[in-house]
PDB file of N, CA and C in Angstrom:
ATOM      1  N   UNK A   1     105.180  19.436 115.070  1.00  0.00           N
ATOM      2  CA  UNK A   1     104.705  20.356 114.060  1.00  0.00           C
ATOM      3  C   UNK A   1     105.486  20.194 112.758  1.00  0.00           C
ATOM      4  N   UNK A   2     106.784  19.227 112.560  1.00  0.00           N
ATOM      5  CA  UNK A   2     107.574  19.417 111.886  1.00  0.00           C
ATOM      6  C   UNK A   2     107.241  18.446 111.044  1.00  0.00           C
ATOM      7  N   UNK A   3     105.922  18.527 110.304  1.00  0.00           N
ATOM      8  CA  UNK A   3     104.925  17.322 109.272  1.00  0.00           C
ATOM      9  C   UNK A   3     105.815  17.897 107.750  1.00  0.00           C
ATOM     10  N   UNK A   4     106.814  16.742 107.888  1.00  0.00           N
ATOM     11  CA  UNK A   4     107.222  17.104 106.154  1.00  0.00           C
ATOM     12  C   UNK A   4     106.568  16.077 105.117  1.00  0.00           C
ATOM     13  N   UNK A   5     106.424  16.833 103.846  1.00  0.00           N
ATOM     14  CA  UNK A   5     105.558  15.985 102.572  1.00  0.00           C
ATOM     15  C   UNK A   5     106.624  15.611 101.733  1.00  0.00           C
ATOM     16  N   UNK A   6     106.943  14.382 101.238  1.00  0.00           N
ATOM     17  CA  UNK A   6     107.968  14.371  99.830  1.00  0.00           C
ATOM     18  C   UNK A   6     107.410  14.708  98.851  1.00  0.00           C
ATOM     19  N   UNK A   7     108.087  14.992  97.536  1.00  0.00           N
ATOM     20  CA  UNK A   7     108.025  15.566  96.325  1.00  0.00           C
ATOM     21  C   UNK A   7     106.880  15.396  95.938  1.00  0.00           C
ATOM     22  N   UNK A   8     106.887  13.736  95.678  1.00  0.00           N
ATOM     23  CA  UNK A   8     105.588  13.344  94.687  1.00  0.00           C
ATOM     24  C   UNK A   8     104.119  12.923  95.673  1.00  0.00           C
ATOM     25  N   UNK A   9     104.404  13.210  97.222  1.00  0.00           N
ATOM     26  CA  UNK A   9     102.962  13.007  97.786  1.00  0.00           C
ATOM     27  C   UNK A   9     102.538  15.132  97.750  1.00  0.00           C
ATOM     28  N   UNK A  10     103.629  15.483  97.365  1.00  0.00           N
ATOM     29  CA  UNK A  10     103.230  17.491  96.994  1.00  0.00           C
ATOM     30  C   UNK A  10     102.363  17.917  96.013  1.00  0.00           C
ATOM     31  N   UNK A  11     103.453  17.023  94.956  1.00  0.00           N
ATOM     32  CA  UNK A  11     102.711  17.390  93.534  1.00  0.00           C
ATOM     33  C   UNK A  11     101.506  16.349  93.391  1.00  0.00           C
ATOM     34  N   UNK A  12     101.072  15.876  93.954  1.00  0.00           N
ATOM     35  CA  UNK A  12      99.549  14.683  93.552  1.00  0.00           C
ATOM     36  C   UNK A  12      98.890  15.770  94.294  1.00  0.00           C
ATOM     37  N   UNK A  13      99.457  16.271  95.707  1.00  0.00           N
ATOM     38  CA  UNK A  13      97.807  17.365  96.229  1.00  0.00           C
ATOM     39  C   UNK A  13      97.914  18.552  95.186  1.00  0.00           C
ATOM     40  N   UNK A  14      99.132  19.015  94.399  1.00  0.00           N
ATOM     41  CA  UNK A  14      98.800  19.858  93.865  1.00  0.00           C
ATOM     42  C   UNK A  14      97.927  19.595  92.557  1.00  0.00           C
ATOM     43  N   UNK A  15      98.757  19.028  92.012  1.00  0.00           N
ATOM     44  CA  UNK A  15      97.374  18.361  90.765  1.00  0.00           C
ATOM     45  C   UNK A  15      96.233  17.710  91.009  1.00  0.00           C
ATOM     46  N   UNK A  16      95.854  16.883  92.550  1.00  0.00           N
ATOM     47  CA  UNK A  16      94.190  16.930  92.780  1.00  0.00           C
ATOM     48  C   UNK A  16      93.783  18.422  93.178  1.00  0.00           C
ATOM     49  N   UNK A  17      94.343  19.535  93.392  1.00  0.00           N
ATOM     50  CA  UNK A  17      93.752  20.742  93.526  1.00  0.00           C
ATOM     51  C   UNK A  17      93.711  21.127  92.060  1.00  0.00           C
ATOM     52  N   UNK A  18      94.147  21.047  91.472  1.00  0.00           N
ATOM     53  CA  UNK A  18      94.183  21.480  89.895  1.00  0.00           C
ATOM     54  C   UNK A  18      95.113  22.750  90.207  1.00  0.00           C
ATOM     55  N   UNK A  19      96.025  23.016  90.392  1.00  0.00           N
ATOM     56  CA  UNK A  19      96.807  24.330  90.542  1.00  0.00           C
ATOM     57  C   UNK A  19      97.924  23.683  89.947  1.00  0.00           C
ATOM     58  N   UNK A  20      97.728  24.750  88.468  1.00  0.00           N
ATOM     59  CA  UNK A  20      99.205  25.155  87.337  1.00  0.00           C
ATOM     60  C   UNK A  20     100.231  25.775  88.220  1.00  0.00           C
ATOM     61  N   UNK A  21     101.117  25.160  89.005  1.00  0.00           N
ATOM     62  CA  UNK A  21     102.375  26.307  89.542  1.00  0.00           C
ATOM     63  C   UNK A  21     103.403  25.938  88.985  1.00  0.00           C
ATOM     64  N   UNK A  22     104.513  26.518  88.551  1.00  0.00           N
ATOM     65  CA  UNK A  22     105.878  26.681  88.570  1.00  0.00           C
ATOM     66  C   UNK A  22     106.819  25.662  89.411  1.00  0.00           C
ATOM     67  N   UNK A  23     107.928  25.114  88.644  1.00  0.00           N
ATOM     68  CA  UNK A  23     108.247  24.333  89.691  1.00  0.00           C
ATOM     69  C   UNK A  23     108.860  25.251  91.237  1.00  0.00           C
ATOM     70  N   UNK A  24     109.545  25.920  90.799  1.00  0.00           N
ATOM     71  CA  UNK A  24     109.262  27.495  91.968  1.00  0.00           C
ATOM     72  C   UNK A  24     108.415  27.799  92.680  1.00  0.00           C
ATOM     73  N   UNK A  25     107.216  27.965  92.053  1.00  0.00           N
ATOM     74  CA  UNK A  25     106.055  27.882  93.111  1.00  0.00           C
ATOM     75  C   UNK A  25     105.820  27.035  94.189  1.00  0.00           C
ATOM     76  N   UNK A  26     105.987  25.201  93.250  1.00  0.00           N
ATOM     77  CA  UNK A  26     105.911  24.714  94.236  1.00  0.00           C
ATOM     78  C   UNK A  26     106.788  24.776  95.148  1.00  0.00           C
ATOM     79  N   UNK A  27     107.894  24.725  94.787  1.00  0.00           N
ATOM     80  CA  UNK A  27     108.928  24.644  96.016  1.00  0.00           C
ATOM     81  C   UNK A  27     108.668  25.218  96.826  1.00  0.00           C
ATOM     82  N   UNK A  28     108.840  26.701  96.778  1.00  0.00           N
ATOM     83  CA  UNK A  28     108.169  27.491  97.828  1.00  0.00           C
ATOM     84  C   UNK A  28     106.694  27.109  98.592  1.00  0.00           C
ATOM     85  N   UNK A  29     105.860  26.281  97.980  1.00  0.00           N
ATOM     86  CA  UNK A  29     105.055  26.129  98.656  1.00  0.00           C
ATOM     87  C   UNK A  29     105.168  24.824  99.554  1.00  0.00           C
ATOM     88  N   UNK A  30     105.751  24.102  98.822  1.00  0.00           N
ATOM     89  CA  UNK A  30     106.607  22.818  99.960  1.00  0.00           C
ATOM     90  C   UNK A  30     107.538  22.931 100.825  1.00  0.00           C
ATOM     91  N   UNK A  31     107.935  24.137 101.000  1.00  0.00           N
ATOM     92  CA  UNK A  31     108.647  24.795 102.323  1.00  0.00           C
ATOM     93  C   UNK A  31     107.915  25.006 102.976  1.00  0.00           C
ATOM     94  N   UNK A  32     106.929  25.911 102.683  1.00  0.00           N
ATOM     95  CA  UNK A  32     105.732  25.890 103.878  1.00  0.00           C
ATOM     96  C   UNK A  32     104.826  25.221 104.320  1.00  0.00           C
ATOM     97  N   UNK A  33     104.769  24.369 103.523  1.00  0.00           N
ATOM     98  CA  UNK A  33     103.831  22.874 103.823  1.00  0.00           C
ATOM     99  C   UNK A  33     103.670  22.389 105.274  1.00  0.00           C
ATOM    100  N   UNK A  34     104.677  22.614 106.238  1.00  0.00           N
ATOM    101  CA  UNK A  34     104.357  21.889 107.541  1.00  0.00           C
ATOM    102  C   UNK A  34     103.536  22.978 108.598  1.00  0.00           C
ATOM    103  N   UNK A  35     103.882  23.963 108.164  1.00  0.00           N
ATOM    104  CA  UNK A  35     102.720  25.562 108.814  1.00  0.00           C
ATOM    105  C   UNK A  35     101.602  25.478 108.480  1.00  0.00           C
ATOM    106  N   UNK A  36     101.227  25.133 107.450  1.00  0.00           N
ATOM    107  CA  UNK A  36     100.132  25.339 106.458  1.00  0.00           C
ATOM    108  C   UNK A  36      99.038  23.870 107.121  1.00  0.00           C
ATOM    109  N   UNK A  37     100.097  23.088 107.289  1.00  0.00           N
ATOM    110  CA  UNK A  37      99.602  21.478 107.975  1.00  0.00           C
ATOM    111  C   UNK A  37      98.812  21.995 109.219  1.00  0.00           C
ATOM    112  N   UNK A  38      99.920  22.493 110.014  1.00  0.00           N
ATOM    113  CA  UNK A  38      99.787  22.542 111.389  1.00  0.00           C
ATOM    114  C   UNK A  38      98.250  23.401 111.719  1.00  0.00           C
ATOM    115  N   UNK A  39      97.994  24.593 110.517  1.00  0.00           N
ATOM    116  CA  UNK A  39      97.257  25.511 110.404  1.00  0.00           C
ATOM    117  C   UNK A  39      95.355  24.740 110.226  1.00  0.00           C
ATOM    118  N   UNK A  40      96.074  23.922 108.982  1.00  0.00           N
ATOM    119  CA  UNK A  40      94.778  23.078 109.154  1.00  0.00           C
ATOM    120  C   UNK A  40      94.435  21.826 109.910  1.00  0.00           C
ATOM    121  N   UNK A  41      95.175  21.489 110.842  1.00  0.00           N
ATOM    122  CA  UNK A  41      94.564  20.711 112.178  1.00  0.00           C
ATOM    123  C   UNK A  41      94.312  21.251 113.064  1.00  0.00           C
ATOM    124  N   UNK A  42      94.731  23.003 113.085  1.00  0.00           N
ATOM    125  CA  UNK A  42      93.837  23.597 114.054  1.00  0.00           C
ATOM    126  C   UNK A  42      92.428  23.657 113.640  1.00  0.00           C
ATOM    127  N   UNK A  43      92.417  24.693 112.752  1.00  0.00           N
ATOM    128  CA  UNK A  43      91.136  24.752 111.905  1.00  0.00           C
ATOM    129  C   UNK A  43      90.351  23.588 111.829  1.00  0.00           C
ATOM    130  N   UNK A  44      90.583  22.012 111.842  1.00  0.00           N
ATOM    131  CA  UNK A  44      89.272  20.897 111.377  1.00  0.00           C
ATOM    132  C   UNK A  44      89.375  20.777 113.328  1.00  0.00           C
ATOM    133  N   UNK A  45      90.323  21.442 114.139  1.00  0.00           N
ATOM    134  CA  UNK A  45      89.942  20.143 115.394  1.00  0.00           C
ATOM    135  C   UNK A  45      88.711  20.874 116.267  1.00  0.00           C
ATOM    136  N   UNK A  46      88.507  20.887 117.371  1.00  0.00           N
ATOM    137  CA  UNK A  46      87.588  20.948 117.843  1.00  0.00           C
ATOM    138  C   UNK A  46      87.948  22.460 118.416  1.00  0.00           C
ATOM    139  N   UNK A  47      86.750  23.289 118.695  1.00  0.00           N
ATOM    140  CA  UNK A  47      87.490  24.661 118.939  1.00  0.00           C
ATOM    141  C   UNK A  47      87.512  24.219 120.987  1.00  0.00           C
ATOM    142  N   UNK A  48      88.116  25.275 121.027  1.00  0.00           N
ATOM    143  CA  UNK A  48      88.720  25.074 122.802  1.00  0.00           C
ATOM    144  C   UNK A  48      87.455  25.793 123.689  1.00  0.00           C
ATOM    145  N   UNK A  49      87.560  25.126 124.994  1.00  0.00           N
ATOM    146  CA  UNK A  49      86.221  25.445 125.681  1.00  0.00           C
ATOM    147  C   UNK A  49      85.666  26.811 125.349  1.00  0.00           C
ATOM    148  N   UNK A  50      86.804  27.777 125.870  1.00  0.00           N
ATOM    149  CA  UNK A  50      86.812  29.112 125.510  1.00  0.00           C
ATOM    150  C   UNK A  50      86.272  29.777 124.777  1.00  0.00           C
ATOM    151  N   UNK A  51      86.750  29.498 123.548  1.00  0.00           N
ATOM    152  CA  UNK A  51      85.780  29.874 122.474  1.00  0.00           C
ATOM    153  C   UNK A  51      84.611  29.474 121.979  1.00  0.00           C
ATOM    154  N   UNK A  52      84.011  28.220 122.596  1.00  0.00           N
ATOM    155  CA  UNK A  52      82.754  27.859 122.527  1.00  0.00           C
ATOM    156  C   UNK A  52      81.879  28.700 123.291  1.00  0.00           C
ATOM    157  N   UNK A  53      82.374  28.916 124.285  1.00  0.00           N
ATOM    158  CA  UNK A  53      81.328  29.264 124.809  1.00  0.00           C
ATOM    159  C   UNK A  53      80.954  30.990 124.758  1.00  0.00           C
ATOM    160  N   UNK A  54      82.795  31.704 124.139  1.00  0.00           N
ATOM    161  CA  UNK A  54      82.414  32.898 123.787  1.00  0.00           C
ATOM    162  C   UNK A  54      81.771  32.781 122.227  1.00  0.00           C
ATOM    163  N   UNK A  55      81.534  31.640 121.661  1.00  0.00           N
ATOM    164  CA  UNK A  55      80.498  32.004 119.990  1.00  0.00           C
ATOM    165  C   UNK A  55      78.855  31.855 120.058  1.00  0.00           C
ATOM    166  N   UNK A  56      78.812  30.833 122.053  1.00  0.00           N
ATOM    167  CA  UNK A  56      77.538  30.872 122.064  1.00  0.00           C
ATOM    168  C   UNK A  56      77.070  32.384 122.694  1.00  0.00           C
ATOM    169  N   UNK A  57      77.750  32.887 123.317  1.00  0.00           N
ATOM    170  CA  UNK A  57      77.488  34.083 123.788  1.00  0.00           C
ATOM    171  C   UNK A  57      77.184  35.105 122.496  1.00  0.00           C
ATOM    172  N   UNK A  58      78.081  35.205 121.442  1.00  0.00           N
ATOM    173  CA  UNK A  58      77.564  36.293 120.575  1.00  0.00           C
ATOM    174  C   UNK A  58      76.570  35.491 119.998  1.00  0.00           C
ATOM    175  N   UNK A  59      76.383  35.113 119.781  1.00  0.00           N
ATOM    176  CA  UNK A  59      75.071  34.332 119.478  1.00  0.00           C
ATOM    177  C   UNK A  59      73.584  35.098 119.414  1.00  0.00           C
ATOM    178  N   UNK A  60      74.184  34.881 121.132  1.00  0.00           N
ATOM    179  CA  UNK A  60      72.848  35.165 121.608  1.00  0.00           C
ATOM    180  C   UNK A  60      72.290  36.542 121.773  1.00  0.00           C
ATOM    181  N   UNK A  61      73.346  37.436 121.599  1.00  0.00           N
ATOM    182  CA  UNK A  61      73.012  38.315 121.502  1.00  0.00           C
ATOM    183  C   UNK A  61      72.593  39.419 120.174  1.00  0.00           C
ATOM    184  N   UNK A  62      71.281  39.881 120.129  1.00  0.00           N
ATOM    185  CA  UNK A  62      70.837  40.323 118.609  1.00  0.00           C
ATOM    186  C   UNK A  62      72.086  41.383 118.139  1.00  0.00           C
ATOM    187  N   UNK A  63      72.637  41.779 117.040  1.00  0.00           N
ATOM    188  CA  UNK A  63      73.043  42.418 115.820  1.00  0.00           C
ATOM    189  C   UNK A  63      72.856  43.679 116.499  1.00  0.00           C
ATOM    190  N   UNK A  64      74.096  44.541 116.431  1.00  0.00           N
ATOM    191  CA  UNK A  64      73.618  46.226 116.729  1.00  0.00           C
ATOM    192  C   UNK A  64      73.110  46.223 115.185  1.00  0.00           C
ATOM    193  N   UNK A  65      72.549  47.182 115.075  1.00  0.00           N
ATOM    194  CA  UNK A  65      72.091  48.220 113.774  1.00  0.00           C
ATOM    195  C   UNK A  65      72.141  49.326 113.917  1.00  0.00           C
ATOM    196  N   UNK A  66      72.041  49.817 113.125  1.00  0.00           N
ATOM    197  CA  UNK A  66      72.272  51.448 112.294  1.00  0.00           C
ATOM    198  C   UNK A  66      70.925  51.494 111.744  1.00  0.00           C
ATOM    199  N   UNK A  67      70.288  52.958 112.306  1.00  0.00           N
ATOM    200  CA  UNK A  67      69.455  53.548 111.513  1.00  0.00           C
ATOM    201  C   UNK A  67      69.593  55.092 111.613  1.00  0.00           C
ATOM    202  N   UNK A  68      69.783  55.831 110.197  1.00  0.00           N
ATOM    203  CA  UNK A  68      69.974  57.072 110.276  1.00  0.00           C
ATOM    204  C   UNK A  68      68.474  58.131 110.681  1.00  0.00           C
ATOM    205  N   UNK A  69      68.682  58.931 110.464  1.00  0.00           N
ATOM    206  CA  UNK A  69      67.829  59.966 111.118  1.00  0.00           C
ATOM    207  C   UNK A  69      67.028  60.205 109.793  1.00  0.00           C
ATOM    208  N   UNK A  70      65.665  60.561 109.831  1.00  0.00           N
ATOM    209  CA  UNK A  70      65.144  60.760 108.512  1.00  0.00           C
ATOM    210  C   UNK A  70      65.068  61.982 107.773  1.00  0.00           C
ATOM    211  N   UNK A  71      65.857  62.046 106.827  1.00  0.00           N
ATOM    212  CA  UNK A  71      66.727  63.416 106.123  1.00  0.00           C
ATOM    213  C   UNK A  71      67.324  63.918 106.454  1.00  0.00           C
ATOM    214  N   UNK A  72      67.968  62.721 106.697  1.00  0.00           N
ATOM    215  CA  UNK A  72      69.857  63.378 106.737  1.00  0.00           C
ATOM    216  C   UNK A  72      70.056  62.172 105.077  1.00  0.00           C
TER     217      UNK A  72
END
């Protein structure tokens, strides 16, 4: 988990994002850089059986709704 970035492969993602930060900013944000990593290879990988099969389940099931009483 311990994915560290050097300086200038930091500041190229920050300037292809277009984000004006502080050199402060960045720093702080290049401290957290290997969480933030780890965060998005969960997020792109594949979700776990588990939760597949609990997203096909809500799925399938229709939306409660709300309907109030007429005049109230």
């Amino acid at each position: 988990m311990s994915q560290t970035i050097s300086e200038e492969a930091f500041a190229a993602l920050v300037a292809r994002a277009g984000m004006p930060l502080t050199p402060a900013q960045c720093a702080a944000l290049q401290d957290v850089w290997p969480r933030f990593a780890e965060m998005l290879r969960q997020i792109r990988g594949a979700a776990p059986a588990t939760m597949e099969a609990t997203l096909e389940g809500m799925l399938a099931e229709p939306a409660t709704t709300f309907a109030a009483e007429e005049g109230r």
